[in-house]
C-alpha atoms as a PDB file:
ATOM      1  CA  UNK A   1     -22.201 -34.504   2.396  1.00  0.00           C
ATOM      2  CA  UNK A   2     -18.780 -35.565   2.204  1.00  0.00           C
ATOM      3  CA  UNK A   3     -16.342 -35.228  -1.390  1.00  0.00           C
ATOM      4  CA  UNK A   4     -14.373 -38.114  -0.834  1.00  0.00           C
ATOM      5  CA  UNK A   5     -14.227 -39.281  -4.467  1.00  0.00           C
ATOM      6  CA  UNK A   6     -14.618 -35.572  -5.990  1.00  0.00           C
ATOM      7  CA  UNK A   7     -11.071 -35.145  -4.164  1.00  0.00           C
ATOM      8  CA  UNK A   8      -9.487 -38.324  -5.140  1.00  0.00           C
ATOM      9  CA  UNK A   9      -6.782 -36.898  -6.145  1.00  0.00           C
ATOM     10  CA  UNK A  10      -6.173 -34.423  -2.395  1.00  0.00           C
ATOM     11  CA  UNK A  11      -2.990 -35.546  -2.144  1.00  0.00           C
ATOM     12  CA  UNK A  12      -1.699 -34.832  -5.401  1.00  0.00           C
ATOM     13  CA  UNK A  13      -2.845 -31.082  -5.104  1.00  0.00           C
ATOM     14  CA  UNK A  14      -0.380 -30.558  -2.674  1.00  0.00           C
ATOM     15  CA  UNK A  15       2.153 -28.385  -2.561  1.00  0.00           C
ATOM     16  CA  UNK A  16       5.274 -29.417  -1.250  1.00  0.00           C
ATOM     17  CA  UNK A  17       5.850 -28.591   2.389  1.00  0.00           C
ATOM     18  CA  UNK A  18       7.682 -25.327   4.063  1.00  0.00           C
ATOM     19  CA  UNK A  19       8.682 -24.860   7.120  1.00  0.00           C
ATOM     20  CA  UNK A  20       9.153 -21.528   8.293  1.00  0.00           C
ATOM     21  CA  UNK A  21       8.649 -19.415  11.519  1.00  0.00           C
ATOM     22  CA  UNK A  22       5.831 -16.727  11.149  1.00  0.00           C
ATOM     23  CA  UNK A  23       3.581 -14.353  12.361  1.00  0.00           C
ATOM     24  CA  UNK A  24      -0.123 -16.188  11.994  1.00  0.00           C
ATOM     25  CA  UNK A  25      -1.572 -13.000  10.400  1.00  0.00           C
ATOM     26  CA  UNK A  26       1.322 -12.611   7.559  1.00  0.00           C
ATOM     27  CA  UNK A  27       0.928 -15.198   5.123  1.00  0.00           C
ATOM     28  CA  UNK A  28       3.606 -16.548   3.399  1.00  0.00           C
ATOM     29  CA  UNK A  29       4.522 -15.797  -0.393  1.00  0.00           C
ATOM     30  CA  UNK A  30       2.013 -17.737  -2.979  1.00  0.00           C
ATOM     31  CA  UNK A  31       2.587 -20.306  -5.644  1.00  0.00           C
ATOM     32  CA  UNK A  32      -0.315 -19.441  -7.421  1.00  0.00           C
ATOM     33  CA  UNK A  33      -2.561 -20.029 -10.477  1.00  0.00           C
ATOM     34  CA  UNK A  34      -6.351 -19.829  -9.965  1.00  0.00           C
ATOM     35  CA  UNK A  35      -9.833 -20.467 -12.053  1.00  0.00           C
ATOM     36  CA  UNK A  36     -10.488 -18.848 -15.404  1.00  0.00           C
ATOM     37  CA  UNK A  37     -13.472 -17.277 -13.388  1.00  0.00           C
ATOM     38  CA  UNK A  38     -11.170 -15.209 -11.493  1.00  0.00           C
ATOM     39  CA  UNK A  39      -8.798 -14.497 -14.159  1.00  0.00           C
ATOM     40  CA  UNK A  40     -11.949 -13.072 -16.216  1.00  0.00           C
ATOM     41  CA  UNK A  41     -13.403 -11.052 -13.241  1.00  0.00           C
ATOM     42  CA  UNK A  42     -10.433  -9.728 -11.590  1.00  0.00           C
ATOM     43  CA  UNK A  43      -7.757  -9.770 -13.814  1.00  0.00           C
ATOM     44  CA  UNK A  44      -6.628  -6.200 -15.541  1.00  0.00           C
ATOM     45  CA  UNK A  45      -3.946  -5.375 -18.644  1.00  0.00           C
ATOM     46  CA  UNK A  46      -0.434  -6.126 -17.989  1.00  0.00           C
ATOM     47  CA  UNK A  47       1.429  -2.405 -18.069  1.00  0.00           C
ATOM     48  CA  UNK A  48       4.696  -2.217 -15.249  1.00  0.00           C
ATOM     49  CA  UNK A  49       7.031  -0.551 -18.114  1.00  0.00           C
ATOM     50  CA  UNK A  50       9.180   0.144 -14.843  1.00  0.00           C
ATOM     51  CA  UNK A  51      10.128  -3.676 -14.902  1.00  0.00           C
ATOM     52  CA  UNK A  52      10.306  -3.720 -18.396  1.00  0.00           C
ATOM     53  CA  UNK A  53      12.259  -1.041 -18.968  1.00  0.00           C
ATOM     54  CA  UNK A  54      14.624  -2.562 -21.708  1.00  0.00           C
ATOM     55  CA  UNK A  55      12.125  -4.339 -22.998  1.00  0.00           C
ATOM     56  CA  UNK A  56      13.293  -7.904 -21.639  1.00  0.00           C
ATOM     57  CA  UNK A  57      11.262  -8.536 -18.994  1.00  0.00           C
ATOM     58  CA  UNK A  58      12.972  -9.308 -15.887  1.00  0.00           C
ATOM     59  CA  UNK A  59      16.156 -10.949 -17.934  1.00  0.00           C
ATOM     60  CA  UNK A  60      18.822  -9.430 -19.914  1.00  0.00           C
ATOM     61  CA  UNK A  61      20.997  -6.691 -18.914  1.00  0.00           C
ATOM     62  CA  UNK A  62      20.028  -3.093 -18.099  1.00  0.00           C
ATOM     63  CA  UNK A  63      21.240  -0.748 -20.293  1.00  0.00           C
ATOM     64  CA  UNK A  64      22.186   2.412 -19.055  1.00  0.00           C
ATOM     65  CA  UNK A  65      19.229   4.837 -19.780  1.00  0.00           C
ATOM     66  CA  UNK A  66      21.273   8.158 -19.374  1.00  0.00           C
ATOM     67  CA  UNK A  67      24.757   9.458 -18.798  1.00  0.00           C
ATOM     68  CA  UNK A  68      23.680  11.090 -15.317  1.00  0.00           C
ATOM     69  CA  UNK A  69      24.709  14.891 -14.958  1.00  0.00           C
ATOM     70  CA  UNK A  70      25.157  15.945 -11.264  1.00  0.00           C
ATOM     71  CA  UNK A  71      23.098  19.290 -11.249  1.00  0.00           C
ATOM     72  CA  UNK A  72      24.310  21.846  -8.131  1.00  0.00           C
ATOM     73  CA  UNK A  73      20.934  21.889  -5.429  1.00  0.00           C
ATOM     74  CA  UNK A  74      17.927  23.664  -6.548  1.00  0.00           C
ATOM     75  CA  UNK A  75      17.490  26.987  -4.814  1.00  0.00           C
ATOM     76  CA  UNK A  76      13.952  27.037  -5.573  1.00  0.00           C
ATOM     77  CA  UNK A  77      13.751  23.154  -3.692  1.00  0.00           C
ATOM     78  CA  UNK A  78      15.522  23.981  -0.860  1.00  0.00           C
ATOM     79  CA  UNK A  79      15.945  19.610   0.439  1.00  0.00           C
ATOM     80  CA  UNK A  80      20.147  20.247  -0.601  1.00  0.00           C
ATOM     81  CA  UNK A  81      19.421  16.647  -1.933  1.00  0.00           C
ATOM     82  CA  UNK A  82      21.173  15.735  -5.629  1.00  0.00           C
ATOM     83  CA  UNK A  83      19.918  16.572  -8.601  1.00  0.00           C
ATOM     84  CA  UNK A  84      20.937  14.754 -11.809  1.00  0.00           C
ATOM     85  CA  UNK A  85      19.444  14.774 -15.543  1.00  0.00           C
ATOM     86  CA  UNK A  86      18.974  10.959 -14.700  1.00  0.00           C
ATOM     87  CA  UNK A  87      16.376  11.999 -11.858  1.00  0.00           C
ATOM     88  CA  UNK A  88      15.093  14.061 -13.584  1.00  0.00           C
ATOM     89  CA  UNK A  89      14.438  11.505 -16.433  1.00  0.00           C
ATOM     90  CA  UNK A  90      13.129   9.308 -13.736  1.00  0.00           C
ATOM     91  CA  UNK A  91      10.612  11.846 -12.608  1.00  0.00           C
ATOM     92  CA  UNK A  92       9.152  12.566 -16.005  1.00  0.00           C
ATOM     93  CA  UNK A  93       9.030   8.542 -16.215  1.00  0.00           C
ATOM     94  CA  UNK A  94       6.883   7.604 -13.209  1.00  0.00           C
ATOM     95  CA  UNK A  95       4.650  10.537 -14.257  1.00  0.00           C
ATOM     96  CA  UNK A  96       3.609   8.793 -17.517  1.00  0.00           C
ATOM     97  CA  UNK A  97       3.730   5.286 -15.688  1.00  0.00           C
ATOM     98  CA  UNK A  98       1.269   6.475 -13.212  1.00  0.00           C
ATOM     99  CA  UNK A  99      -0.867   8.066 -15.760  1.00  0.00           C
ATOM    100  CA  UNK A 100      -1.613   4.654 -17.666  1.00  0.00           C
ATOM    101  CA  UNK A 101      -1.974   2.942 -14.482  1.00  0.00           C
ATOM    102  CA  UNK A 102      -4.918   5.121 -14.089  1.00  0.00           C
ATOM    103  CA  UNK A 103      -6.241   4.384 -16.976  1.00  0.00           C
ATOM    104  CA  UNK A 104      -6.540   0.591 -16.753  1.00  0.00           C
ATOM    105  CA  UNK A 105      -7.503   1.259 -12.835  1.00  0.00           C
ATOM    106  CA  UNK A 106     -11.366  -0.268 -13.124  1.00  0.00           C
ATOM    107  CA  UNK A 107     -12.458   1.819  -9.610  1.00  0.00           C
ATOM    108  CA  UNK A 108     -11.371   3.635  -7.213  1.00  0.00           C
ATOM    109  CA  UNK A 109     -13.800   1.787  -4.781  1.00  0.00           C
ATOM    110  CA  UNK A 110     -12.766  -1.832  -3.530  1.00  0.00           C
ATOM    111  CA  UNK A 111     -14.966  -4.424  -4.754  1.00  0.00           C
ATOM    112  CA  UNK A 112     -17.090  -6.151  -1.693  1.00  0.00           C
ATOM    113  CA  UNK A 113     -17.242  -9.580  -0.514  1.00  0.00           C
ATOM    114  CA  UNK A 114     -20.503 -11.410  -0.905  1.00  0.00           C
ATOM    115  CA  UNK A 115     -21.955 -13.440   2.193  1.00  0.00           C
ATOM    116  CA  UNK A 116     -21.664 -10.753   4.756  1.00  0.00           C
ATOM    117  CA  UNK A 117     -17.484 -10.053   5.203  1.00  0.00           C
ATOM    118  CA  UNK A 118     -16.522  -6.600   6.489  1.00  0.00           C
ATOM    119  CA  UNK A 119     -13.375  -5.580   5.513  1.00  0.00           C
ATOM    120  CA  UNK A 120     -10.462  -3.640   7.079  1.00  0.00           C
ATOM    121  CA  UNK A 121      -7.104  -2.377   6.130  1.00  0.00           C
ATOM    122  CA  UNK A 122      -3.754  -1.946   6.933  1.00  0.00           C
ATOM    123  CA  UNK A 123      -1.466  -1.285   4.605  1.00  0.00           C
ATOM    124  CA  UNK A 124      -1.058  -4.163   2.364  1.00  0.00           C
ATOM    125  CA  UNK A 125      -2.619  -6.524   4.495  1.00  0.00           C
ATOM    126  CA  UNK A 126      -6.536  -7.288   4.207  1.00  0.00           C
ATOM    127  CA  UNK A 127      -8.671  -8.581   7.278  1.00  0.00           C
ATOM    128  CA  UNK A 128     -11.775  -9.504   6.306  1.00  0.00           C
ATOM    129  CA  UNK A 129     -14.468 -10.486   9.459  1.00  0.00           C
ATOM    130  CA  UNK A 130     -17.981 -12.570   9.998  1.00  0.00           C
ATOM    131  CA  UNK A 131     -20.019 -13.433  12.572  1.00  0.00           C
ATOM    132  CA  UNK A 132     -22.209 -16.652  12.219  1.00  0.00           C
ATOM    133  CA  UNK A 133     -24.187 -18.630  14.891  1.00  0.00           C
ATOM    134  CA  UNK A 134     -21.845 -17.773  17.926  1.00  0.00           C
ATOM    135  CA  UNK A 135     -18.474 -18.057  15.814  1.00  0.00           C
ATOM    136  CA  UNK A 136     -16.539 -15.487  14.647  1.00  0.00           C
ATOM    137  CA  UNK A 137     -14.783 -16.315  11.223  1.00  0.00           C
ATOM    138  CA  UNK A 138     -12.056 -13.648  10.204  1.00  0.00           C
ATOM    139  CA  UNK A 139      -9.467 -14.028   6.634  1.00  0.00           C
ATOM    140  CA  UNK A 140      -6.435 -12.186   6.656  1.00  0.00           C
ATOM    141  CA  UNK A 141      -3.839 -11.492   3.489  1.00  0.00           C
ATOM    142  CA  UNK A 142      -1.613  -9.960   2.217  1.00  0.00           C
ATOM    143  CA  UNK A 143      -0.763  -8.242  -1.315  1.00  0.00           C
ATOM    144  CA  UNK A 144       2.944  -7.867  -1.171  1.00  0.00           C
ATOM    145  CA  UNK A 145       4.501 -11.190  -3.047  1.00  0.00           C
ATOM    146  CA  UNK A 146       0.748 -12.266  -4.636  1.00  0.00           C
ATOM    147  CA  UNK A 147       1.765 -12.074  -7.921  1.00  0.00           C
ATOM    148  CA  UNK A 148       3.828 -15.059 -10.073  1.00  0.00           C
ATOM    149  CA  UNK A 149       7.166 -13.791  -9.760  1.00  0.00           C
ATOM    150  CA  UNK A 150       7.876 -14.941 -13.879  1.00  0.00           C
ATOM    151  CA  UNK A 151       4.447 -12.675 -15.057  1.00  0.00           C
ATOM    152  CA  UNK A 152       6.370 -10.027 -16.854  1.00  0.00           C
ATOM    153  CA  UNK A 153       8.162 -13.229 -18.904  1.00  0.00           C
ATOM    154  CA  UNK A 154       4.685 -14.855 -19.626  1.00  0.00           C
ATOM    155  CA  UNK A 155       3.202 -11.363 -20.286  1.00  0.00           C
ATOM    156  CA  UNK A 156       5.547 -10.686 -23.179  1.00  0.00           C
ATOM    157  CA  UNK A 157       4.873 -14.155 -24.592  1.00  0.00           C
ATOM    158  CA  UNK A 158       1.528 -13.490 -24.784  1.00  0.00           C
ATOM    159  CA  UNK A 159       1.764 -10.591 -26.320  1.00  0.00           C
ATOM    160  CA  UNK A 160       3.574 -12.348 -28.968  1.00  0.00           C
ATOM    161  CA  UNK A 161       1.692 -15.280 -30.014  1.00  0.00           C
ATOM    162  CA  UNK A 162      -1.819 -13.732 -29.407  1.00  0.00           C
ATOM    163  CA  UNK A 163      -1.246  -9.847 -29.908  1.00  0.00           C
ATOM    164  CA  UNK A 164      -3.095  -9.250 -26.932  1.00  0.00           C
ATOM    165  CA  UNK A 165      -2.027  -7.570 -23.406  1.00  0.00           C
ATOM    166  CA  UNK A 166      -1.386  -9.928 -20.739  1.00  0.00           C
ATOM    167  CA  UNK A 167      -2.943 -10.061 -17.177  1.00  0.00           C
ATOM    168  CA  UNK A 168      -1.907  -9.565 -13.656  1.00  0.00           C
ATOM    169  CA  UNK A 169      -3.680 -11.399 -10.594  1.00  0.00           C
ATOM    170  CA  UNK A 170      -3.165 -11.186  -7.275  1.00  0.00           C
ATOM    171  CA  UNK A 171      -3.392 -14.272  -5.594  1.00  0.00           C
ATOM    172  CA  UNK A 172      -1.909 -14.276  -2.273  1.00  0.00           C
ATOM    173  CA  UNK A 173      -1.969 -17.012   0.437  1.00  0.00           C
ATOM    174  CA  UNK A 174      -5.103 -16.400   2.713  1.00  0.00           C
ATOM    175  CA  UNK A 175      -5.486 -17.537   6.652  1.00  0.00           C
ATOM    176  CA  UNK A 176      -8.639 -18.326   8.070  1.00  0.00           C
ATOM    177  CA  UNK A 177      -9.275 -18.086  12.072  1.00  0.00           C
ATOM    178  CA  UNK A 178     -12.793 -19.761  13.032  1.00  0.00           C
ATOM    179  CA  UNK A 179     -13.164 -18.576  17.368  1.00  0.00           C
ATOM    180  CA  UNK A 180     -15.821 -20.050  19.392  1.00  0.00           C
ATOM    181  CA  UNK A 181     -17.366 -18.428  21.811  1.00  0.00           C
ATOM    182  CA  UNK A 182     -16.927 -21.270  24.642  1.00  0.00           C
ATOM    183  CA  UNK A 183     -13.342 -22.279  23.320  1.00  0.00           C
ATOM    184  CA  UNK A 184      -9.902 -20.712  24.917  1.00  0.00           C
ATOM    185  CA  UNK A 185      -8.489 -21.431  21.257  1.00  0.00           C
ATOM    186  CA  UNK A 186      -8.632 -20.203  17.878  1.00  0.00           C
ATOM    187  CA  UNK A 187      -8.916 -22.822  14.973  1.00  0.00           C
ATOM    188  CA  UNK A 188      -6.317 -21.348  12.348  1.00  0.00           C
ATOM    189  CA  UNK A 189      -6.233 -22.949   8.972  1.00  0.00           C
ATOM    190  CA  UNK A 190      -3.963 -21.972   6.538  1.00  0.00           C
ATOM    191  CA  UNK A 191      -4.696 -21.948   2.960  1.00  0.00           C
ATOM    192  CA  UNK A 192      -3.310 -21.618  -0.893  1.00  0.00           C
ATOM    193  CA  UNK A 193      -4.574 -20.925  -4.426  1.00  0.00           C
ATOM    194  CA  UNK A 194      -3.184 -24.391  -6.180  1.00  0.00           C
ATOM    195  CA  UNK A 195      -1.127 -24.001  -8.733  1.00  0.00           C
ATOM    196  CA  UNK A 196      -2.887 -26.153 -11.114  1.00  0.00           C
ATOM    197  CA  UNK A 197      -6.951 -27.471 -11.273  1.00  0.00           C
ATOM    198  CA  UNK A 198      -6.997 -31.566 -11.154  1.00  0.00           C
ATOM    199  CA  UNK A 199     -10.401 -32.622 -12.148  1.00  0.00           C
ATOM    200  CA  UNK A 200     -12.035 -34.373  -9.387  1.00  0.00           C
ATOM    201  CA  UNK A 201     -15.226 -35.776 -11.374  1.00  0.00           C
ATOM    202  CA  UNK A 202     -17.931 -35.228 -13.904  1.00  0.00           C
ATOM    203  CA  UNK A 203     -20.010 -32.096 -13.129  1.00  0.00           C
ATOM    204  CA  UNK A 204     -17.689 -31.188 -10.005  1.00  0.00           C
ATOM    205  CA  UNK A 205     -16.499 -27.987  -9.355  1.00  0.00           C
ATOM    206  CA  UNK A 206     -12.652 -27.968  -8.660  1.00  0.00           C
ATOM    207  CA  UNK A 207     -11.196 -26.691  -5.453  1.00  0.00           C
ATOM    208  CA  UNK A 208      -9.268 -23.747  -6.681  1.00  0.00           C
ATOM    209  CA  UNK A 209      -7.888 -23.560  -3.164  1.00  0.00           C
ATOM    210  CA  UNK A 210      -6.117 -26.006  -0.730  1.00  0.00           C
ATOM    211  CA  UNK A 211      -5.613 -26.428   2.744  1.00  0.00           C
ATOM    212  CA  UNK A 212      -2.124 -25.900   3.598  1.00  0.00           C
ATOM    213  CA  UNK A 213      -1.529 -26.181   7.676  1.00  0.00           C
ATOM    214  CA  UNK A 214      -4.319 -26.056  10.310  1.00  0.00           C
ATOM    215  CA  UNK A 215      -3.021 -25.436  14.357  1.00  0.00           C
ATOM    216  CA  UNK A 216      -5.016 -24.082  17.251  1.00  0.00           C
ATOM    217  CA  UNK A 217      -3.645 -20.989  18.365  1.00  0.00           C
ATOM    218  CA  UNK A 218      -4.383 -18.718  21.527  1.00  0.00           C
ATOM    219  CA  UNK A 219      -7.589 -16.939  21.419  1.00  0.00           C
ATOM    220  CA  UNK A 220      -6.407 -12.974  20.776  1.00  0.00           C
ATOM    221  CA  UNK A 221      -2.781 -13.798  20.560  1.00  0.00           C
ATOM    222  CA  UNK A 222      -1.383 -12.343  17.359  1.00  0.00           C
ATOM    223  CA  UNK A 223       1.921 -14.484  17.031  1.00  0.00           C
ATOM    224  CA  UNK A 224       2.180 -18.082  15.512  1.00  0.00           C
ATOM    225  CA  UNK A 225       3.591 -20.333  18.900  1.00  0.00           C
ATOM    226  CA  UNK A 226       5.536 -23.311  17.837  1.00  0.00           C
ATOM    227  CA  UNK A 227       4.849 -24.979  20.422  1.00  0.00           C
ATOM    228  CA  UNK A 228       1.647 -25.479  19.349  1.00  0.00           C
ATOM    229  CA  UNK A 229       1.183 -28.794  17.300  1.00  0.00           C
ATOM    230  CA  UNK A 230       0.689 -27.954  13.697  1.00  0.00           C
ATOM    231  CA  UNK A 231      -0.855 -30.556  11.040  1.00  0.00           C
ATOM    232  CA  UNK A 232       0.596 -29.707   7.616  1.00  0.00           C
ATOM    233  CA  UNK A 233      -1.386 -31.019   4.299  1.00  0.00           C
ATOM    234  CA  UNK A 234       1.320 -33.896   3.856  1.00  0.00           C
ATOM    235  CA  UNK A 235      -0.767 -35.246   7.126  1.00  0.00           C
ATOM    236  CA  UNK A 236      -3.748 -34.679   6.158  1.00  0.00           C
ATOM    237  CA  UNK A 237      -5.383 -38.097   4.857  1.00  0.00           C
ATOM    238  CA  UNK A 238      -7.928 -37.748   1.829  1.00  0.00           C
ATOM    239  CA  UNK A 239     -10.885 -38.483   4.804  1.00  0.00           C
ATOM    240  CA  UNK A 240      -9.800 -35.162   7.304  1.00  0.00           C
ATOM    241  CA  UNK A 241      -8.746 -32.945   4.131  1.00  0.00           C
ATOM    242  CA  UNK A 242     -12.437 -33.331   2.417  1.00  0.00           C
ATOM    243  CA  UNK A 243     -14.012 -32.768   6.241  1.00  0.00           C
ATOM    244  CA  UNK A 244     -11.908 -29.377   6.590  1.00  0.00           C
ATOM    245  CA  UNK A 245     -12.460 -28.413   3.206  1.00  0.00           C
ATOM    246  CA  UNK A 246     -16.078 -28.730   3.877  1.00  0.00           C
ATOM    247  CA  UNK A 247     -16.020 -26.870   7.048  1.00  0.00           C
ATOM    248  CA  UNK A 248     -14.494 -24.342   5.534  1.00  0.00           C
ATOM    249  CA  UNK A 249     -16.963 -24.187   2.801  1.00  0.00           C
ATOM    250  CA  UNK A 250     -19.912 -24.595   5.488  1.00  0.00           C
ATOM    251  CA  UNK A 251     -18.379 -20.928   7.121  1.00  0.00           C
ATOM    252  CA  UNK A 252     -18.781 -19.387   3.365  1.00  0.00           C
ATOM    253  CA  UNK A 253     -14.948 -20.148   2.436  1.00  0.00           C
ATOM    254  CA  UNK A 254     -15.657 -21.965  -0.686  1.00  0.00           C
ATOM    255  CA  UNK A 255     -14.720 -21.164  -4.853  1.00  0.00           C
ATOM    256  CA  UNK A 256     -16.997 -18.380  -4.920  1.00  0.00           C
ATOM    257  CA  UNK A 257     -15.414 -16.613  -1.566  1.00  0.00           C
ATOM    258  CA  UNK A 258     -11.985 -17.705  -3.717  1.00  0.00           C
ATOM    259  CA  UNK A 259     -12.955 -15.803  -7.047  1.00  0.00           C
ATOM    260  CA  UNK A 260     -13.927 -12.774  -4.915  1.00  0.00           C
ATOM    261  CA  UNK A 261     -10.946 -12.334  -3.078  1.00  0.00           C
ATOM    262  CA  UNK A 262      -8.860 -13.047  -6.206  1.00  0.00           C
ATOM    263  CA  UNK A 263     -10.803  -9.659  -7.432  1.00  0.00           C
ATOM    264  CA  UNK A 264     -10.503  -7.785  -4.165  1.00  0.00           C
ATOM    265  CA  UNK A 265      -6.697  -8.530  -4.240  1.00  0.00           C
ATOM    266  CA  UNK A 266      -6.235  -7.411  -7.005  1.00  0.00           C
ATOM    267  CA  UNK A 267      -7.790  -4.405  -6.554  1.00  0.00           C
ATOM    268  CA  UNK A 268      -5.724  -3.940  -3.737  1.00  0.00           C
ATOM    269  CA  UNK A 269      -2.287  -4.900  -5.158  1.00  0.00           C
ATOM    270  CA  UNK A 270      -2.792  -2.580  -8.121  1.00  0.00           C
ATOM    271  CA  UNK A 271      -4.304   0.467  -5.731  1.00  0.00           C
ATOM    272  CA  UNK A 272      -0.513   0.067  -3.721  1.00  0.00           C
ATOM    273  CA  UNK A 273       1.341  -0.110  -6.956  1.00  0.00           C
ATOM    274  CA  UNK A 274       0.089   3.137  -7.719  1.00  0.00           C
ATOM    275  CA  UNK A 275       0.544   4.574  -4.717  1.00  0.00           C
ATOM    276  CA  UNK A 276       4.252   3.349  -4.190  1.00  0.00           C
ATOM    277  CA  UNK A 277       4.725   4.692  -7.457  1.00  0.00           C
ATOM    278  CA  UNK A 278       3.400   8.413  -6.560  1.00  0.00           C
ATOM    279  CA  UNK A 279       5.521   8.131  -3.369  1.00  0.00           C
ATOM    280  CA  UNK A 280       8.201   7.293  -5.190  1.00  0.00           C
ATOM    281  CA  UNK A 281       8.095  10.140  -7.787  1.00  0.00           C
ATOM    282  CA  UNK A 282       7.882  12.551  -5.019  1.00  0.00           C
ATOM    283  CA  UNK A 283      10.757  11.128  -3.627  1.00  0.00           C
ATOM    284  CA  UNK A 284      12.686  10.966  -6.445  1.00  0.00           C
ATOM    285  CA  UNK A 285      12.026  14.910  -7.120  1.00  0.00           C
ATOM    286  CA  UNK A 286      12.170  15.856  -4.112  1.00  0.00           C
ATOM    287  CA  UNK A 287       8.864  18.498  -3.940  1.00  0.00           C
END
């Protein structure tokens, strides 16, 4: 059954259009604020002292943390790298910064997809894959540029009118890819977490999600073509957005798929935050 007057108001939720050249798999940085489900499920304390560092947030200038002292190579390293008291400072930083990110880590495990998705990794990009009656239905994001660029700003206001420690979600820009088995093309329909919920009616659920662009693609072909016609959500009449939201939904891409990958990319983000920031120390002591 259709949602023609529960989505009313499709053409407001849009975001404006972009235009950019990309590989289909890679999707594009997020504009992003998602249900208070999510945000209670998947959200975890606000800590990143390493972007905080001067206690500004992201604003203000940096003061200068030491007066570096260029130290001669360790003999006992061996890497003939420099040493200063300032990397040394660093070092014994990250240490404690990796420590509390521990802390506040819920699991070491990811948490799982309901509805049957396998997921795979690479890097900091998430494929998750289905099979259902003869169609294969895959998701793909990525972690890197899911989180609102102004969080550490909102995080310290937080803290200061309610005392309490602010949030981070990951909420990254998703693609879905829906192959038949009798097609030579791959329906590709990309999607975003809106930035705010419009109310759509009395006792409906709001789409926390929108579609953004929807092309056919080559079956197996990893790179976006151009050349092949792409329908952005500025074309999208209120009629064709409600039937693609509900084929989406009728493939298990609905809210609660939403509020689960909002967790699960979370999870993610914060399990490569840590490791860049073990990498990093090692780096940065050279051992």
């Amino acid at each position: 059954m259709l949602k023609s007057v529960v989505r009313a108001a499709g053409a407001a939720l849009r975001l404006p259009a972009v235009s950019t050249a990309r590989a289909r798999a890679l999707p594009l940085s997020c504009p992003t604020l998602c249900s208070p489900n999510a945000a209670a499920a998947a959200a975890r304390a606000f800590t990143r002292s390493l972007w905080m560092m001067n206690g500004k947030g992201a604003s203000g200038s940096r003061p200068k943390l030491l007066t570096s002292k260029v130290l001669n190579p360790s003999a006992s390293c061996g890497c003939g790298a420099m040493h200063t008291e300032g990397d040394k400072a660093f070092g014994e930083f990250l240490f404690d910064e990796i420590k509390e990110e521990k802390k506040i880590q819920k699991s070491g495990t990811l948490p799982k997809i309901s509805g049957g998705w396998e997921l795979s990794m690479d890097g900091t990009e998430a494929l998750l894959t289905k099979h259902a009656a003869g169609e294969k239905i895959t998701v793909t994001f990525n972690v890197n540029n899911s989180i609102l660029p102004n969080f550490a700003d909102e995080a310290e206001q937080g803290d200061q009118k309610s005392g309490e420690e602010a949030e981070i979600l990951s909420t990254p820009n998703f693609v879905v890819e829906v192959t038949k088995q009798a097609a030579k093309h791959t329906l590709v329909i990309d999607c975003q977490f809106l930035q705010e919920e419009t109310a759509h009616g009395e006792g409906e659920e709001s789409d926390i999600f929108g579609v953004f662009e929807v092309s056919f693609q080559p079956e197996g072909d990893p790179e976006w073509k151009e050349t092949s016609y792409t329908l952005t959500k500025d074309s999208l009449n209120d009629s064709l957005y409600d039937h693609m939201m509900d084929f989406l939904a009728d493939r298990g891409v609905d809210n609660t798929f939403a509020d689960e990958l909002i967790e699960l990319s979370t999870a993610i983000e914060h399990q490569q935050y840590i490791k860049f920031l073990e990498e990093l120390k090692t780096f940065v002591k050279c051992t």
